[in-house]
C-alpha atoms as a PDB file:
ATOM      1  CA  UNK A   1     101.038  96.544 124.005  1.00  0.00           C
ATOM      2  CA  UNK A   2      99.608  93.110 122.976  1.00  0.00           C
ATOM      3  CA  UNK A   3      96.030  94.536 122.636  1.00  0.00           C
ATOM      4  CA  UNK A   4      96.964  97.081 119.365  1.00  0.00           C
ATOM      5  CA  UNK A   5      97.614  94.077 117.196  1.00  0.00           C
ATOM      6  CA  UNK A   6      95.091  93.029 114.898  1.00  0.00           C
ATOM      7  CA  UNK A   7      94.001  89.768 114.063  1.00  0.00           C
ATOM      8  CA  UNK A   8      93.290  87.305 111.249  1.00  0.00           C
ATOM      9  CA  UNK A   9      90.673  89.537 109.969  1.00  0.00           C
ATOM     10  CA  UNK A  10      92.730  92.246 108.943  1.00  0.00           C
ATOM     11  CA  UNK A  11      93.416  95.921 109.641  1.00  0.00           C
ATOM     12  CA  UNK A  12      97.104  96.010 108.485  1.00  0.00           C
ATOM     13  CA  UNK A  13      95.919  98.049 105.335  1.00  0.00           C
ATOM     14  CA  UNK A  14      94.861 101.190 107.423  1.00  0.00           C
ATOM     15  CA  UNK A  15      97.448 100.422 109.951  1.00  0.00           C
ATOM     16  CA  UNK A  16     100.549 103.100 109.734  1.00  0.00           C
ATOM     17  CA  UNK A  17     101.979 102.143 113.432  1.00  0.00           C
ATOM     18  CA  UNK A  18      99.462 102.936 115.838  1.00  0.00           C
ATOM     19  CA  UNK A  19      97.746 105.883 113.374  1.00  0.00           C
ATOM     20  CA  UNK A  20      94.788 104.737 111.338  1.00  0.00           C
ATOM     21  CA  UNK A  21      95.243 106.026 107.389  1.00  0.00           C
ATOM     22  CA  UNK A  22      93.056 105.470 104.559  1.00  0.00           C
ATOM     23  CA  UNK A  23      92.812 102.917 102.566  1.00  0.00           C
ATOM     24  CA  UNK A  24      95.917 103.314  99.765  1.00  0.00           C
ATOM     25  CA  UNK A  25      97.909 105.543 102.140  1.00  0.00           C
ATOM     26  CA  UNK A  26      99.889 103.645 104.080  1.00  0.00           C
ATOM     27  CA  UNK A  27     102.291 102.404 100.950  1.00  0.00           C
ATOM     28  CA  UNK A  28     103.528 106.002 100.214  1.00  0.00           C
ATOM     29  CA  UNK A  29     104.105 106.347 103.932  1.00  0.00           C
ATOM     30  CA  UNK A  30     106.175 103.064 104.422  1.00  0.00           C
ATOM     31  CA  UNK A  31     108.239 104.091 101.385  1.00  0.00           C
ATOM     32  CA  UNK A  32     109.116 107.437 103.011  1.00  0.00           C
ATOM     33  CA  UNK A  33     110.267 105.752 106.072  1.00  0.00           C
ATOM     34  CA  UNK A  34     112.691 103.499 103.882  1.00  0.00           C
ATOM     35  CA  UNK A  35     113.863 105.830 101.482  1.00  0.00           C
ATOM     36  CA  UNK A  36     114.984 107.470 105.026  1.00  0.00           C
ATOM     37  CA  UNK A  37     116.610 104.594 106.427  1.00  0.00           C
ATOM     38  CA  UNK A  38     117.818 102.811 103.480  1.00  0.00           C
ATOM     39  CA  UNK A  39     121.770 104.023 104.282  1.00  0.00           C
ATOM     40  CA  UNK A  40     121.506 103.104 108.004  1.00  0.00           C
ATOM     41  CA  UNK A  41     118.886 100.111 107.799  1.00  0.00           C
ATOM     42  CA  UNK A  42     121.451  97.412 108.804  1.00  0.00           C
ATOM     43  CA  UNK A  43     123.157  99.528 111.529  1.00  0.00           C
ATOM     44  CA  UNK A  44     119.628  99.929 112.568  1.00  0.00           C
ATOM     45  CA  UNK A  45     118.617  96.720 112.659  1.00  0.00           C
ATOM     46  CA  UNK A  46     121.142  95.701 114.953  1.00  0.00           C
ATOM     47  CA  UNK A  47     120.110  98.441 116.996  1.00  0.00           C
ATOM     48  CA  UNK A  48     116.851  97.369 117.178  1.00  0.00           C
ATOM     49  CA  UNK A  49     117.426  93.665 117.746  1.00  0.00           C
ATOM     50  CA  UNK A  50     120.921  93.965 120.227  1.00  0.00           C
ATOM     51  CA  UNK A  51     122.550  92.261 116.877  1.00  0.00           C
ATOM     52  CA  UNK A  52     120.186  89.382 117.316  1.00  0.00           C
ATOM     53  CA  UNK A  53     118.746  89.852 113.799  1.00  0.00           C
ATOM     54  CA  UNK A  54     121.801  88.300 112.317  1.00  0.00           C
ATOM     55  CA  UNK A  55     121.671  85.087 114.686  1.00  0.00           C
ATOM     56  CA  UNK A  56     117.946  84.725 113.409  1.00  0.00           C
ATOM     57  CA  UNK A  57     119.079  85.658 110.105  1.00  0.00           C
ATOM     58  CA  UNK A  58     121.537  82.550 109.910  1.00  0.00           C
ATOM     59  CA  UNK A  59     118.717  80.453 111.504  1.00  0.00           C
ATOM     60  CA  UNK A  60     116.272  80.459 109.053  1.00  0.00           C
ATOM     61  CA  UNK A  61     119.126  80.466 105.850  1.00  0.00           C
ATOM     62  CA  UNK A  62     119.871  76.880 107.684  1.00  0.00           C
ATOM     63  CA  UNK A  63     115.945  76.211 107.850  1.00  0.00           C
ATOM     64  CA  UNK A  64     115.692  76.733 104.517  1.00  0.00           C
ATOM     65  CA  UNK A  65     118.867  74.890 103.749  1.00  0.00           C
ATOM     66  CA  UNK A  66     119.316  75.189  99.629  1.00  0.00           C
ATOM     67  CA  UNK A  67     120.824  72.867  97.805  1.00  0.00           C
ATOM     68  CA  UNK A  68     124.272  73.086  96.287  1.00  0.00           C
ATOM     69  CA  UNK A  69     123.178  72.333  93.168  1.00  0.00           C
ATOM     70  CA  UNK A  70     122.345  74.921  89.628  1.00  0.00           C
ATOM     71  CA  UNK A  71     118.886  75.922  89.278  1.00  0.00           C
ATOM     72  CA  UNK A  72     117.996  76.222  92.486  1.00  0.00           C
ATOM     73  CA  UNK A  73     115.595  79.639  92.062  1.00  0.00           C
ATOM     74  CA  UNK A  74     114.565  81.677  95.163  1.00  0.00           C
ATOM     75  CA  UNK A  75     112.863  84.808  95.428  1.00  0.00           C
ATOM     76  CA  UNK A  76     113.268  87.436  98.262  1.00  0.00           C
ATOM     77  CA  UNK A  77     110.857  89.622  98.628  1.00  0.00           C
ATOM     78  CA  UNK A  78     111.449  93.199 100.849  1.00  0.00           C
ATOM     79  CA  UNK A  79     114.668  92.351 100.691  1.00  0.00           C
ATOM     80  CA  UNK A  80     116.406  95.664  99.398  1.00  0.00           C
ATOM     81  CA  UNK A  81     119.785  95.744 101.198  1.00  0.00           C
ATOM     82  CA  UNK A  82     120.435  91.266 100.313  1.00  0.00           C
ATOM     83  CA  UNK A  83     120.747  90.921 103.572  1.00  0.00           C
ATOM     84  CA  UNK A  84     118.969  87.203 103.377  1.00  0.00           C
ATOM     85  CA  UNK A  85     119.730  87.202  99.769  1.00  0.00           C
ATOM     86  CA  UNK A  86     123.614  86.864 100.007  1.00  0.00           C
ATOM     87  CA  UNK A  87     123.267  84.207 102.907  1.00  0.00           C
ATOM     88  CA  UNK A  88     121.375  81.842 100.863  1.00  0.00           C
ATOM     89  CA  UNK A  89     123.844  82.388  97.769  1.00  0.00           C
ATOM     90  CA  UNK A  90     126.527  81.736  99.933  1.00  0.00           C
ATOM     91  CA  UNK A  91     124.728  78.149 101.458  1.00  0.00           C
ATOM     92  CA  UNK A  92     124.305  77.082  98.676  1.00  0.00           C
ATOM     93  CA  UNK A  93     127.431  77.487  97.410  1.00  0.00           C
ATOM     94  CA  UNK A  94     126.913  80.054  95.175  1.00  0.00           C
ATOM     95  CA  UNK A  95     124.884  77.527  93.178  1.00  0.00           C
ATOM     96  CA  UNK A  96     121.345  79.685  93.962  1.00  0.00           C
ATOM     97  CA  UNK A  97     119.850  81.810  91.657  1.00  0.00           C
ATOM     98  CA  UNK A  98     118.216  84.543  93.708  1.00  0.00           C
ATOM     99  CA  UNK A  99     116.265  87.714  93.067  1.00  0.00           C
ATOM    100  CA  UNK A 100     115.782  90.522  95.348  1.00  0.00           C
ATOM    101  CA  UNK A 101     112.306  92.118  95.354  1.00  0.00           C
ATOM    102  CA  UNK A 102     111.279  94.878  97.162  1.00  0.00           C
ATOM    103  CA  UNK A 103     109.034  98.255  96.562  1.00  0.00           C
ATOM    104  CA  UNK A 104     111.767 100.866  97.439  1.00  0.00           C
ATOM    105  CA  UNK A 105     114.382 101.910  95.014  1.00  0.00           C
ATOM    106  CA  UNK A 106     116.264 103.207  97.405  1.00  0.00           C
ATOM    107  CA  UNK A 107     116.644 100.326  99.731  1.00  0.00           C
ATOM    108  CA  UNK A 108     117.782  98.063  96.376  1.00  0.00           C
ATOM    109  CA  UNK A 109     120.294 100.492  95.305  1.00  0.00           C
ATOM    110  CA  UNK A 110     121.604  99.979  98.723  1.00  0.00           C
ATOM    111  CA  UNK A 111     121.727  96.385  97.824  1.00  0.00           C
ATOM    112  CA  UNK A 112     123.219  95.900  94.439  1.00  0.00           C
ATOM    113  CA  UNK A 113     126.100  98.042  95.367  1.00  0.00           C
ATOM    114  CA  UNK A 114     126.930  95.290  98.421  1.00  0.00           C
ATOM    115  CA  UNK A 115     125.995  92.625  95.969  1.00  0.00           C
ATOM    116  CA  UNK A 116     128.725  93.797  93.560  1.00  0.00           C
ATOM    117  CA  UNK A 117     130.897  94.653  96.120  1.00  0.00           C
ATOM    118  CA  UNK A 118     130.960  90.843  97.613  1.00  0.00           C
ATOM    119  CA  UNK A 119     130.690  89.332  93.888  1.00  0.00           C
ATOM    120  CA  UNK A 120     127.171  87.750  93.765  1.00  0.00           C
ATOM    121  CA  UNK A 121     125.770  89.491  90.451  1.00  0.00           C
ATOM    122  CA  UNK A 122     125.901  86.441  88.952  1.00  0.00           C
ATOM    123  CA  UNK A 123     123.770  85.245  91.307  1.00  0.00           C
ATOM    124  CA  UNK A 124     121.354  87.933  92.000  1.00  0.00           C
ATOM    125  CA  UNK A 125     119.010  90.299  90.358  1.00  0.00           C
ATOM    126  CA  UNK A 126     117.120  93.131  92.077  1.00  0.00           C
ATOM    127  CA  UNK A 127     113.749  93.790  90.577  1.00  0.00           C
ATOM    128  CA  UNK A 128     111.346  97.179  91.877  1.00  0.00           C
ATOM    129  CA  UNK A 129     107.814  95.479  92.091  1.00  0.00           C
ATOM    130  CA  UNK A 130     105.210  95.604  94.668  1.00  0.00           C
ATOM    131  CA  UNK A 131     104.538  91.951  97.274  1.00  0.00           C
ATOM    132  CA  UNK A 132     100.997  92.153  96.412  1.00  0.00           C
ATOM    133  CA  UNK A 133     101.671  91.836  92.379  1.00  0.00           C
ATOM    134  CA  UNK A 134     104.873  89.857  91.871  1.00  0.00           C
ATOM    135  CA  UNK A 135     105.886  90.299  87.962  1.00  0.00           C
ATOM    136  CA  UNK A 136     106.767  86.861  87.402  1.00  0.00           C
ATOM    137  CA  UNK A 137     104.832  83.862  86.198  1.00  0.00           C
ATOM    138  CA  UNK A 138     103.130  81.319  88.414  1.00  0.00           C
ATOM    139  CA  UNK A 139     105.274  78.129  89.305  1.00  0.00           C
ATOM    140  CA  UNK A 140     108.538  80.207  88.595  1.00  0.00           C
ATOM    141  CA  UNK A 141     111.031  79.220  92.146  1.00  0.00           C
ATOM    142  CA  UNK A 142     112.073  76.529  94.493  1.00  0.00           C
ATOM    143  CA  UNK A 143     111.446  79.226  97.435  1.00  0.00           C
ATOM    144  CA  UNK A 144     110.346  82.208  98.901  1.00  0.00           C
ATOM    145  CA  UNK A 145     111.846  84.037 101.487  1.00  0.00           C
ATOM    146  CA  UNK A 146     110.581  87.212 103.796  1.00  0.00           C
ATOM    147  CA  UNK A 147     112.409  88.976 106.371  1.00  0.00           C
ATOM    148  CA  UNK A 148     111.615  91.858 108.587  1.00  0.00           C
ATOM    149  CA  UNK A 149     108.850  93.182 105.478  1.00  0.00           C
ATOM    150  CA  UNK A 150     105.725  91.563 105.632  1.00  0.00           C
ATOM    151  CA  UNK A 151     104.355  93.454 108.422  1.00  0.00           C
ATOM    152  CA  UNK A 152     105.029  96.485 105.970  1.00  0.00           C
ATOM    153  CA  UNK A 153     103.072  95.206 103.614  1.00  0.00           C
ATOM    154  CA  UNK A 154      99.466  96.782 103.523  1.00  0.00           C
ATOM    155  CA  UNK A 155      97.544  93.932 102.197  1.00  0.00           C
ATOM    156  CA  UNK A 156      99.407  90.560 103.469  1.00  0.00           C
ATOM    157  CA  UNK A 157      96.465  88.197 102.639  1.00  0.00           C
ATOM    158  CA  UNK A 158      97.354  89.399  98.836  1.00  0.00           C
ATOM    159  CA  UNK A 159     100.906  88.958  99.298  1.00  0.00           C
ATOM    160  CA  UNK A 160     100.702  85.643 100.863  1.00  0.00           C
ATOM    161  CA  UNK A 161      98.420  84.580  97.614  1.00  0.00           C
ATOM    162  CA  UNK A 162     101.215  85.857  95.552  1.00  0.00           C
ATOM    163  CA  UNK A 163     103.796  84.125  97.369  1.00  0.00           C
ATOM    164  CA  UNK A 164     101.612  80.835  97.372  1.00  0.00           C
ATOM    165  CA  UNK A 165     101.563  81.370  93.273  1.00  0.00           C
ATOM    166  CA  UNK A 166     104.633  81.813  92.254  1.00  0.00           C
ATOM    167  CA  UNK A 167     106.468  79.467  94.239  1.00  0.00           C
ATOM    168  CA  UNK A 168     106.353  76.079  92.288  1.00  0.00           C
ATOM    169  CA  UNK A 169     104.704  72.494  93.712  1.00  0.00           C
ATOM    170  CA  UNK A 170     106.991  71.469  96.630  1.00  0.00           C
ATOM    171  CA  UNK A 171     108.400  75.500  97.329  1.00  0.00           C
ATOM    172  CA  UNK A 172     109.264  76.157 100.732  1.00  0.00           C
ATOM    173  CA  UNK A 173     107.587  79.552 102.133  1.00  0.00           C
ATOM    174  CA  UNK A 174     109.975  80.804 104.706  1.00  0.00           C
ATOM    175  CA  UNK A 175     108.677  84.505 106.961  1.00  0.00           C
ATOM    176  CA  UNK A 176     111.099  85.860 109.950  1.00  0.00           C
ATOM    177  CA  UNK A 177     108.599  88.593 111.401  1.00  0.00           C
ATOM    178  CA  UNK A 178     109.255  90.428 114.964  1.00  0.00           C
ATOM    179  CA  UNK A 179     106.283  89.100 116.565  1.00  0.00           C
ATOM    180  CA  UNK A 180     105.118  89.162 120.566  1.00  0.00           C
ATOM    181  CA  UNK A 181     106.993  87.911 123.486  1.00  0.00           C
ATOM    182  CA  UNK A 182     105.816  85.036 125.317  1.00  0.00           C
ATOM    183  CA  UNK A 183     107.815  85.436 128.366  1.00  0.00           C
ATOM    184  CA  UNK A 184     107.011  87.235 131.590  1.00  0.00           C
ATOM    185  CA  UNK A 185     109.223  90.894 132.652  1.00  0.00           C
ATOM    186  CA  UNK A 186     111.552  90.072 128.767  1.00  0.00           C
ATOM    187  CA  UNK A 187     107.940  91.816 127.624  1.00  0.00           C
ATOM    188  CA  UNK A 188     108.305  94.664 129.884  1.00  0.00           C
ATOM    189  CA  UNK A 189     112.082  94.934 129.324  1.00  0.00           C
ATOM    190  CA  UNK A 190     111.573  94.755 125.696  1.00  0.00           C
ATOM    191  CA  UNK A 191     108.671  97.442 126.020  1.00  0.00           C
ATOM    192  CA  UNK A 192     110.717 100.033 127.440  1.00  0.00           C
ATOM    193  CA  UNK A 193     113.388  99.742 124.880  1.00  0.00           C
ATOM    194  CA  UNK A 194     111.427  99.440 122.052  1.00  0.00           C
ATOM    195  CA  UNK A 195     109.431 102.404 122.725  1.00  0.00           C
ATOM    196  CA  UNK A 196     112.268 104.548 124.398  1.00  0.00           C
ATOM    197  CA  UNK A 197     115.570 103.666 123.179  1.00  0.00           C
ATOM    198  CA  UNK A 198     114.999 102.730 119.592  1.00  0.00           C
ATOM    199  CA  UNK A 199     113.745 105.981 118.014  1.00  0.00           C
ATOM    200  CA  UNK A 200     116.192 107.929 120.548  1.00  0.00           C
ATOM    201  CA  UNK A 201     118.612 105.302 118.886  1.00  0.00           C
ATOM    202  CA  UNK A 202     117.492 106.759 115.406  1.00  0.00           C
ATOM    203  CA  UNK A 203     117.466 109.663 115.901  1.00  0.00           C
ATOM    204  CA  UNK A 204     121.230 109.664 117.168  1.00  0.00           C
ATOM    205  CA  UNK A 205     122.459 107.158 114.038  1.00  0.00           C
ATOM    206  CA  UNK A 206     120.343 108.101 111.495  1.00  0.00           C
ATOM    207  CA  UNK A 207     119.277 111.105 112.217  1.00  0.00           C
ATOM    208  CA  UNK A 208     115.117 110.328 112.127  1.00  0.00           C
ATOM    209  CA  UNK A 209     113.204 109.107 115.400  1.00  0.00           C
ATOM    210  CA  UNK A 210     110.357 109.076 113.575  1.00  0.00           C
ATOM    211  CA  UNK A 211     110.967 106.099 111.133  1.00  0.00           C
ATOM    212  CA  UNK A 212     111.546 103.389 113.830  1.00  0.00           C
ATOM    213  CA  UNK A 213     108.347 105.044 115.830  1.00  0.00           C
ATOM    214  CA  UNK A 214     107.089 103.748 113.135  1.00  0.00           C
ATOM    215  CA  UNK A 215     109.059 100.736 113.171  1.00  0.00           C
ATOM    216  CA  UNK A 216     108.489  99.498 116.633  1.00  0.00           C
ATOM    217  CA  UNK A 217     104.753  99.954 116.590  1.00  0.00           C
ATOM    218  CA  UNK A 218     103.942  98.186 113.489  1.00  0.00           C
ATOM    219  CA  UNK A 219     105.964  95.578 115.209  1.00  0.00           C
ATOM    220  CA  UNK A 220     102.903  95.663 117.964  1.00  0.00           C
ATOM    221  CA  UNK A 221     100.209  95.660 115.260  1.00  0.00           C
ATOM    222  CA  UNK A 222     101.112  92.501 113.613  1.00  0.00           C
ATOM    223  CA  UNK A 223      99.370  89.685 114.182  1.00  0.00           C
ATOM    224  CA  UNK A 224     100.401  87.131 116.975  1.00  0.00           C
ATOM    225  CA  UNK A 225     102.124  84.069 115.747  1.00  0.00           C
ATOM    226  CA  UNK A 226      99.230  81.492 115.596  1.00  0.00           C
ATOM    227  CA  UNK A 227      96.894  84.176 114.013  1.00  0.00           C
ATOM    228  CA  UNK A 228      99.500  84.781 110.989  1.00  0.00           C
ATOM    229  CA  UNK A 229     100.135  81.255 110.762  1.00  0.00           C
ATOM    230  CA  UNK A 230      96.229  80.532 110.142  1.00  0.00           C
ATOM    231  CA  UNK A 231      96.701  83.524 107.838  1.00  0.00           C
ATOM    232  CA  UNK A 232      99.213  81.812 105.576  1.00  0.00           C
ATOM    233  CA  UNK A 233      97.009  78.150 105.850  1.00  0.00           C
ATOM    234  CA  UNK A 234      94.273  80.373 104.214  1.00  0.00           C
ATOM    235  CA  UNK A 235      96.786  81.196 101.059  1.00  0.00           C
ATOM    236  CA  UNK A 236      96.878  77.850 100.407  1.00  0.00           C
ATOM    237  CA  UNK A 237      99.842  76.417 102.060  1.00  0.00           C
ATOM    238  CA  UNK A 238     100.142  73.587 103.971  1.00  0.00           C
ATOM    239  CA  UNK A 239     102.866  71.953 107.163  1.00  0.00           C
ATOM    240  CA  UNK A 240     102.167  75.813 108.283  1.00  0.00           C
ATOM    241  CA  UNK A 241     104.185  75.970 111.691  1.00  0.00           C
ATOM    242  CA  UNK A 242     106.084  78.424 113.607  1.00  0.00           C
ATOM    243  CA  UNK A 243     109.323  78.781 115.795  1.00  0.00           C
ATOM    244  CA  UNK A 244     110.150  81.559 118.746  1.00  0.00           C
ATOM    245  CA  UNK A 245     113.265  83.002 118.505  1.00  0.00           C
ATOM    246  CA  UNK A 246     114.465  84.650 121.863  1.00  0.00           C
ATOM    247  CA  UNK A 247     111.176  84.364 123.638  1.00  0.00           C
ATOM    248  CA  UNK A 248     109.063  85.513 120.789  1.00  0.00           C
ATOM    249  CA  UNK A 249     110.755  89.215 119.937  1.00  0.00           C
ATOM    250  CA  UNK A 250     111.051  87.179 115.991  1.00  0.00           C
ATOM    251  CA  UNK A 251     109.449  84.170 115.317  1.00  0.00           C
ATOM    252  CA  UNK A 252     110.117  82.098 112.186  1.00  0.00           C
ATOM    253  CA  UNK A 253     106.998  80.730 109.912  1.00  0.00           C
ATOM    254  CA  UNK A 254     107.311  78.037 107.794  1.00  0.00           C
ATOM    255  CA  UNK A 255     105.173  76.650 105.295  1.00  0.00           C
ATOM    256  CA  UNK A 256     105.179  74.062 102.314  1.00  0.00           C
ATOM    257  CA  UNK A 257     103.425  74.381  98.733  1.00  0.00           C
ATOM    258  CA  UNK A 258     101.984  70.813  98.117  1.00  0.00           C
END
């Protein structure tokens, strides 16, 4: 399915899965699927990934590495449910002042009643605000992390701008993004279960096939990994590399604000 993605030149906007929308309708679309899903999204995920999401997860909170030190600020964006919020809190030591941004109410409600729940409201604040406009000033954190949302995300060139702007001189720019296999027969393998056994999967646990259809082929129109990397060099960043995790189902981009 590697020919569907689209490259550095865009298409993403007009890109709902494998259906071509209009230009402004794929955001009202993407927030249907996740006021869906919101309830079932981390059940779902390790679904979808075999629980492998959480081993990638852990990976790039010890990429990033935060400090254990106050003021540390980081900012993470389509992050409803804190999944990659409440790691980094709990690296650093619960030194790390974190919000959560994402679009979908539903997905954040989801995640300020864990975050109270496991005692981080100190830490954490969940803000409703869009990627491609982030409400806060330019030079305002220390990082700026992405999971599992940018391919969601109908303008990315915009939101890697934003990213680039807010973080301050010296912010890290950390993306985990299911991305495309490198390795012979896994593909096939990986194929048949993404396009089979997830939305049966879905349908069984949450009830909806539909939203991880959707899922699993915006996963096969996002750009391959050296095409989003030059996509993030063209934000501004710079040190802009990647790293494959389990032959390329997620991949890992990195990137420095000098």
């Amino acid at each position: 399915m590697s020919e569907q993605r689209v490259s550095t030149d865009g298409g993403m906007q007009t890109s709902y899965g494998f259906r071509t929308v209009s230009d402004g309708e794929k955001q009202d679309l993407v927030n249907d699927v996740f006021h869906k899903v919101a309830k079932r999204y981390d059940i779902m995920n390790d679904v979808m990934s075999g629980g492998l999401h959480r081993v990638w997860k852990d990976a790039m909170v010890a990429s990033l590495n935060p400090p254990h030190r106050p003021g540390f600020r980081f900012l993470d964006v389509a992050g409803g449910t804190g999944d990659i919020a409440f790691r980094i809190v709990a690296a650093s030591d619960r030194q790390g002042e974190g919000t959560v941004l994402d679009i979908n109410g539903s997905m954040l409600g989801v995640g300020a009643e864990r975050a109270a729940k496991k005692g981080y409201g100190e830490n954490l604040e969940f803000v409703e605000a869009n990627a491609e406009e982030l409400p806060f000033d330019d030079n305002s954190f220390d990082a700026y992390t992405i999971a599992f949302g940018i391919r969601n995300v109908p303008d990315i060139d915009k939101a890697l701008r934003e990213a680039y702007r807010v973080l301050r001189r010296g912010g890290r720019f950390l993306c985990l993004e299911f991305s495309e296999v490198e390795i012979p027969i896994l593909d096939r393998v990986y194929d048949a279960w993404s396009f089979n056994g997830i939305p049966a999967m879905g349908k069984a646990i949450a009830g909806e096939a539909e939203p991880y259809r959707y899922l699993v082929e915006s996963i096969r129109k996002f750009p391959r990994q050296a095409d989003f990397a030059s996509m993030i060099e063209r934000a501004g960043f710079s040190r802009v590399g990647y790293t494959n995790y389990t032959g390329g189902i997620a991949a890992l981009h990195s990137a420095w604000k000098i």
